[in-house]
PDB file of N, CA and C in Angstrom:
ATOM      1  N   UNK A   1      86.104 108.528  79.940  1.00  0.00           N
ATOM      2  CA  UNK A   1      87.510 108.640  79.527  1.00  0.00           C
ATOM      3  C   UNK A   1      88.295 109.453  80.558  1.00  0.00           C
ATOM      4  N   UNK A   2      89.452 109.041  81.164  1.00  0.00           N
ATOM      5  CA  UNK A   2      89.977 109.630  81.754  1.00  0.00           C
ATOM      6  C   UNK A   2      91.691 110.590  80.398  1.00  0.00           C
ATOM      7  N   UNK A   3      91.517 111.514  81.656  1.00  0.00           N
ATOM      8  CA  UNK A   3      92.389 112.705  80.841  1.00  0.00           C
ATOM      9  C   UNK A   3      93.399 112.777  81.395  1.00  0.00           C
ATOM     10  N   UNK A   4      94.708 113.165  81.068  1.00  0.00           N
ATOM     11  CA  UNK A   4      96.224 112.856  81.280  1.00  0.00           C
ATOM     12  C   UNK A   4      96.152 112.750  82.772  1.00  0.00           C
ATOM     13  N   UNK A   5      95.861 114.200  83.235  1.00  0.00           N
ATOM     14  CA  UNK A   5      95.779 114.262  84.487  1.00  0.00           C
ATOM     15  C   UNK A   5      95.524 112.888  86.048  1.00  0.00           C
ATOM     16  N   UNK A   6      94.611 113.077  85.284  1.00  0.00           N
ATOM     17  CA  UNK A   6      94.099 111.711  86.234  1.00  0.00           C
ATOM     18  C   UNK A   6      95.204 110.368  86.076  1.00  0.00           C
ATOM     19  N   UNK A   7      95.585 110.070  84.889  1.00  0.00           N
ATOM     20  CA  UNK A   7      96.690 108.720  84.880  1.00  0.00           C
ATOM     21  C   UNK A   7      97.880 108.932  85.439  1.00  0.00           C
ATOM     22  N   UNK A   8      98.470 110.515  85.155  1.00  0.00           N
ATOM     23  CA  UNK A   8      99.552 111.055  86.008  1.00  0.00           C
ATOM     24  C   UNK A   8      99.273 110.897  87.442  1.00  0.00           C
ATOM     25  N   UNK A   9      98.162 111.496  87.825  1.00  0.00           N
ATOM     26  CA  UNK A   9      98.036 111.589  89.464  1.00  0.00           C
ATOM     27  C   UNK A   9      98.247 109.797  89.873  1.00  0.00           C
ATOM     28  N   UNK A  10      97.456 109.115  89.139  1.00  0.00           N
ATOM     29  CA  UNK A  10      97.219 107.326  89.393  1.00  0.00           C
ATOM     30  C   UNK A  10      98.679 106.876  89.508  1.00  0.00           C
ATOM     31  N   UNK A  11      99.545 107.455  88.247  1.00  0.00           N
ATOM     32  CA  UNK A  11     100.782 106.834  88.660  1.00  0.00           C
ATOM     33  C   UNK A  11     101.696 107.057  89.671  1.00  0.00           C
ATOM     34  N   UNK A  12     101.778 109.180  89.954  1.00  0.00           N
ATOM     35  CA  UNK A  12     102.442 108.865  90.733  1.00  0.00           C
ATOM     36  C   UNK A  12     101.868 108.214  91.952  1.00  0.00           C
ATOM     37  N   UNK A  13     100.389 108.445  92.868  1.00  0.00           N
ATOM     38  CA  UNK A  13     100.166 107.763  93.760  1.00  0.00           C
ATOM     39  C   UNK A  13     100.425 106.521  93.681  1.00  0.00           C
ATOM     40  N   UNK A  14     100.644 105.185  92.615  1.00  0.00           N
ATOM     41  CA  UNK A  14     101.350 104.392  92.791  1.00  0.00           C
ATOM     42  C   UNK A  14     102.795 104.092  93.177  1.00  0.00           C
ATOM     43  N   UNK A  15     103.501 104.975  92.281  1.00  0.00           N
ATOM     44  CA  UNK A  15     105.049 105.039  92.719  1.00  0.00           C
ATOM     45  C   UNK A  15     105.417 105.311  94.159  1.00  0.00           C
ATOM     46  N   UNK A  16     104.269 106.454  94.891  1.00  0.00           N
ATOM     47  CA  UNK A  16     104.566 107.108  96.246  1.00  0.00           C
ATOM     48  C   UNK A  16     103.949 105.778  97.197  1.00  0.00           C
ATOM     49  N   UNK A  17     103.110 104.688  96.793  1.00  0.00           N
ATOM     50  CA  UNK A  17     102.583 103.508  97.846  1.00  0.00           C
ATOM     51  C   UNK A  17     103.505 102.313  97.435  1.00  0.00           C
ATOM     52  N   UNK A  18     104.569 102.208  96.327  1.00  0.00           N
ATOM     53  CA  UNK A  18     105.431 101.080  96.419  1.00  0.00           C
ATOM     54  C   UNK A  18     106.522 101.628  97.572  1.00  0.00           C
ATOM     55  N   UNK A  19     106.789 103.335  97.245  1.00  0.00           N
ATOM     56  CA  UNK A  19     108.129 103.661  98.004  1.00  0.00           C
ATOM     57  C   UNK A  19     107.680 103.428  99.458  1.00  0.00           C
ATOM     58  N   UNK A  20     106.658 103.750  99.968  1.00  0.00           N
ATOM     59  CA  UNK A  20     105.886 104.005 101.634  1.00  0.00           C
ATOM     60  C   UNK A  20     105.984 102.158 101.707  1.00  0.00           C
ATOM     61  N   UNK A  21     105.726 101.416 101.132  1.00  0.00           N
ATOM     62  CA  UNK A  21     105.564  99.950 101.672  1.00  0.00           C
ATOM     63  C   UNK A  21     107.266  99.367 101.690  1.00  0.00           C
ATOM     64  N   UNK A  22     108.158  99.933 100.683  1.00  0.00           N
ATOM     65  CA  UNK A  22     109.003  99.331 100.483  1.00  0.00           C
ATOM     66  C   UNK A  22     109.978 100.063 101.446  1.00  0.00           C
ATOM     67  N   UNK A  23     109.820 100.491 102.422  1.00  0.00           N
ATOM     68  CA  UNK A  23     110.805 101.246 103.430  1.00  0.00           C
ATOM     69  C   UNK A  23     110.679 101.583 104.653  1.00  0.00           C
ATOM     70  N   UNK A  24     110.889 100.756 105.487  1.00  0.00           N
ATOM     71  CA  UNK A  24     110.859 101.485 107.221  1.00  0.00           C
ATOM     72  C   UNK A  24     110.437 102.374 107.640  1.00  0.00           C
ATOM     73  N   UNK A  25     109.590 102.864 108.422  1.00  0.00           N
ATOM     74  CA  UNK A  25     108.871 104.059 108.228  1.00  0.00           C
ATOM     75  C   UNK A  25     109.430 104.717 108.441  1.00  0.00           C
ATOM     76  N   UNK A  26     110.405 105.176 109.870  1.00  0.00           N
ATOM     77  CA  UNK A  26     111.413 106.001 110.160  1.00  0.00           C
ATOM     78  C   UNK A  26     112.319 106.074 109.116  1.00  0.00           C
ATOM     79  N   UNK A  27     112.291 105.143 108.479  1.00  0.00           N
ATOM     80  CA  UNK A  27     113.567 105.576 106.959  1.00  0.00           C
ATOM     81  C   UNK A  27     113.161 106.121 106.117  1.00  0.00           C
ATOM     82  N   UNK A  28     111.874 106.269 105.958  1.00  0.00           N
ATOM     83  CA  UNK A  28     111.023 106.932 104.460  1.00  0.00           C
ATOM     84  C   UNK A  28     111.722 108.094 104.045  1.00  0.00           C
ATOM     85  N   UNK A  29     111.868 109.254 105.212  1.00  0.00           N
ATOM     86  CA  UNK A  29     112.284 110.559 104.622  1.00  0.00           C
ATOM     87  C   UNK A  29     114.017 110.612 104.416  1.00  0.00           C
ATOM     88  N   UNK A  30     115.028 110.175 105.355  1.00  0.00           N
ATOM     89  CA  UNK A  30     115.860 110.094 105.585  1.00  0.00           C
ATOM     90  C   UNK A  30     116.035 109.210 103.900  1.00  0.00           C
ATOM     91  N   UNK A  31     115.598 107.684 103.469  1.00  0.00           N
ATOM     92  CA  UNK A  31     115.835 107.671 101.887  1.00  0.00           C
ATOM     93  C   UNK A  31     115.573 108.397 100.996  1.00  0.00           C
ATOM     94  N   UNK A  32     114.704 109.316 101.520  1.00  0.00           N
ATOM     95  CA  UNK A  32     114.180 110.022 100.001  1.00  0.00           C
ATOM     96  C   UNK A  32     115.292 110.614  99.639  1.00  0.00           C
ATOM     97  N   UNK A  33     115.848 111.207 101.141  1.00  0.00           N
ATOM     98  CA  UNK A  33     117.170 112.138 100.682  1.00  0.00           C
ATOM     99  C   UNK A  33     118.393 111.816  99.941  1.00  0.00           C
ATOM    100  N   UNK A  34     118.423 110.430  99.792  1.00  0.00           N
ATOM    101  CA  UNK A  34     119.612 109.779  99.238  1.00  0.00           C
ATOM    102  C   UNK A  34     119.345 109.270  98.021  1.00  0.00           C
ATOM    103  N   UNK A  35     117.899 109.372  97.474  1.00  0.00           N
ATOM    104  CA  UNK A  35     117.877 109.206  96.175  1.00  0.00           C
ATOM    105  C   UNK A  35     118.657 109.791  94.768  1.00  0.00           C
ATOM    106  N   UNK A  36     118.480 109.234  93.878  1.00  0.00           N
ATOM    107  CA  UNK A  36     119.014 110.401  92.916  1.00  0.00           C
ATOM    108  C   UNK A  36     117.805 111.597  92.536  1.00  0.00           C
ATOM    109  N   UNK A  37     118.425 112.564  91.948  1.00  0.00           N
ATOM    110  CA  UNK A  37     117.482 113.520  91.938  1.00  0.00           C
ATOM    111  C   UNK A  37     116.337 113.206  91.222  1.00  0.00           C
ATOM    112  N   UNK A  38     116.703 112.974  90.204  1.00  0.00           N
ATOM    113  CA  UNK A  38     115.585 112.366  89.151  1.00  0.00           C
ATOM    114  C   UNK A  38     114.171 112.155  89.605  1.00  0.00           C
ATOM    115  N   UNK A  39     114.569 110.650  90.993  1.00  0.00           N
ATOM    116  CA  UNK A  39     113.255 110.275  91.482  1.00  0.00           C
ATOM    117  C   UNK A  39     113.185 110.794  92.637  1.00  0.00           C
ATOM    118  N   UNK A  40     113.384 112.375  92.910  1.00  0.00           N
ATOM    119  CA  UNK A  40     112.913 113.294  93.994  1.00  0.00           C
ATOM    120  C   UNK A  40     111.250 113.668  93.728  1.00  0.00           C
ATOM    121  N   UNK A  41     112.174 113.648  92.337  1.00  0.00           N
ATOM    122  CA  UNK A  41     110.105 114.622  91.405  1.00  0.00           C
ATOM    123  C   UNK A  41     109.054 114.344  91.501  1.00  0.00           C
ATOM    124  N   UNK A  42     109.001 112.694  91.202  1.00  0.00           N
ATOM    125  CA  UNK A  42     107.589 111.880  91.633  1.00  0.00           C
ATOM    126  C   UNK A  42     107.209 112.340  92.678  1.00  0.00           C
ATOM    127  N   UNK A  43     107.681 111.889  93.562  1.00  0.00           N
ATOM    128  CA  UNK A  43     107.452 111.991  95.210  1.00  0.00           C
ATOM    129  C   UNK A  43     106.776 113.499  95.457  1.00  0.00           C
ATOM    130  N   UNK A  44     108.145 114.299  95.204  1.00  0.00           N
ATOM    131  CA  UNK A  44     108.061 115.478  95.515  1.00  0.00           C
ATOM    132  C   UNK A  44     107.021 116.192  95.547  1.00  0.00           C
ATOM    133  N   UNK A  45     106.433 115.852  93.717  1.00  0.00           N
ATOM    134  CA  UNK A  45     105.241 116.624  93.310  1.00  0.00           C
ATOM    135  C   UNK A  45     103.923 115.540  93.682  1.00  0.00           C
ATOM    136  N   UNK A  46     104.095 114.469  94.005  1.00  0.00           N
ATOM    137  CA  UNK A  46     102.414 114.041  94.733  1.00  0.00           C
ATOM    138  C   UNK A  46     102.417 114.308  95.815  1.00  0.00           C
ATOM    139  N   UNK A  47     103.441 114.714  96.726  1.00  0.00           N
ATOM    140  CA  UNK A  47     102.894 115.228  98.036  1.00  0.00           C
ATOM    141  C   UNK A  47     102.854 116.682  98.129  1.00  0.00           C
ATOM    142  N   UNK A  48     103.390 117.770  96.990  1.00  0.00           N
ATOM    143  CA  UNK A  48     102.286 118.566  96.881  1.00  0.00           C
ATOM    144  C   UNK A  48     101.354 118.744  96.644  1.00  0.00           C
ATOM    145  N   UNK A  49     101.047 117.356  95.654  1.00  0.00           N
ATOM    146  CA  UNK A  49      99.849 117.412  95.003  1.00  0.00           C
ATOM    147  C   UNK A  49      98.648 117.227  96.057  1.00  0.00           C
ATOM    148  N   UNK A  50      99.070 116.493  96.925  1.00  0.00           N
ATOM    149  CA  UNK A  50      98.360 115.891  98.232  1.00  0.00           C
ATOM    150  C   UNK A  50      98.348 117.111  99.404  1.00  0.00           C
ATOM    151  N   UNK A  51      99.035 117.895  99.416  1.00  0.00           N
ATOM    152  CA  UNK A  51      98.802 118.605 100.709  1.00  0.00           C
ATOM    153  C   UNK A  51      97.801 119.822  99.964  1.00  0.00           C
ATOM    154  N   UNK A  52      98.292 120.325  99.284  1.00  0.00           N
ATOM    155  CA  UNK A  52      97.221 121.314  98.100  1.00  0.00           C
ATOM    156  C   UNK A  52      95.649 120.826  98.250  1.00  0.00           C
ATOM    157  N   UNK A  53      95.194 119.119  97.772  1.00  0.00           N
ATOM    158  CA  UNK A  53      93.798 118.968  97.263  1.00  0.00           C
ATOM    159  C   UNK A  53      93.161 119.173  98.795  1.00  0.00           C
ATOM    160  N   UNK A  54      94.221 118.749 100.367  1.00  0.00           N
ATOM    161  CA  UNK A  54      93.767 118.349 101.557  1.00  0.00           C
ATOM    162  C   UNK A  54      93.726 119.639 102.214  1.00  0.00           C
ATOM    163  N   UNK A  55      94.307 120.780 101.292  1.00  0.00           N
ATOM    164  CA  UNK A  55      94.226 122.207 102.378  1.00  0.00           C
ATOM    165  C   UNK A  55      93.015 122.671 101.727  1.00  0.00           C
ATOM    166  N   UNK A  56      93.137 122.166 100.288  1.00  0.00           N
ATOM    167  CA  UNK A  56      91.635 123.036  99.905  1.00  0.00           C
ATOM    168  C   UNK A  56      90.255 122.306  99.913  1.00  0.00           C
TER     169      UNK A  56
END
């Protein structure tokens, strides 16, 4: 059985590999910035989530 955690992490790493395929690479960061805030969070928090599991 998987536990919240894990379906949260699954989704956002999905949301963060539609946004990375669906955007120019040089445009990736430059759109993020023009998003609405809302969908800053996803993003935001799997690539902390990602630099955190890869420093430790």
């Amino acid at each position: 059985m998987m536990n919240y955690q894990q379906i949260y992490q699954q989704i956002y790493i999905f949301l963060y590999l539609l946004y990375l395929l669906h955007l120019p690479y040089l445009l990736r960061l430059p759109c993020l910035l023009y998003l609405p805030y809302f969908l800053h969070l996803p993003y935001l928090l799997y690539l902390l989530y990602f630099l955190v599991i890869h420093i430790m």
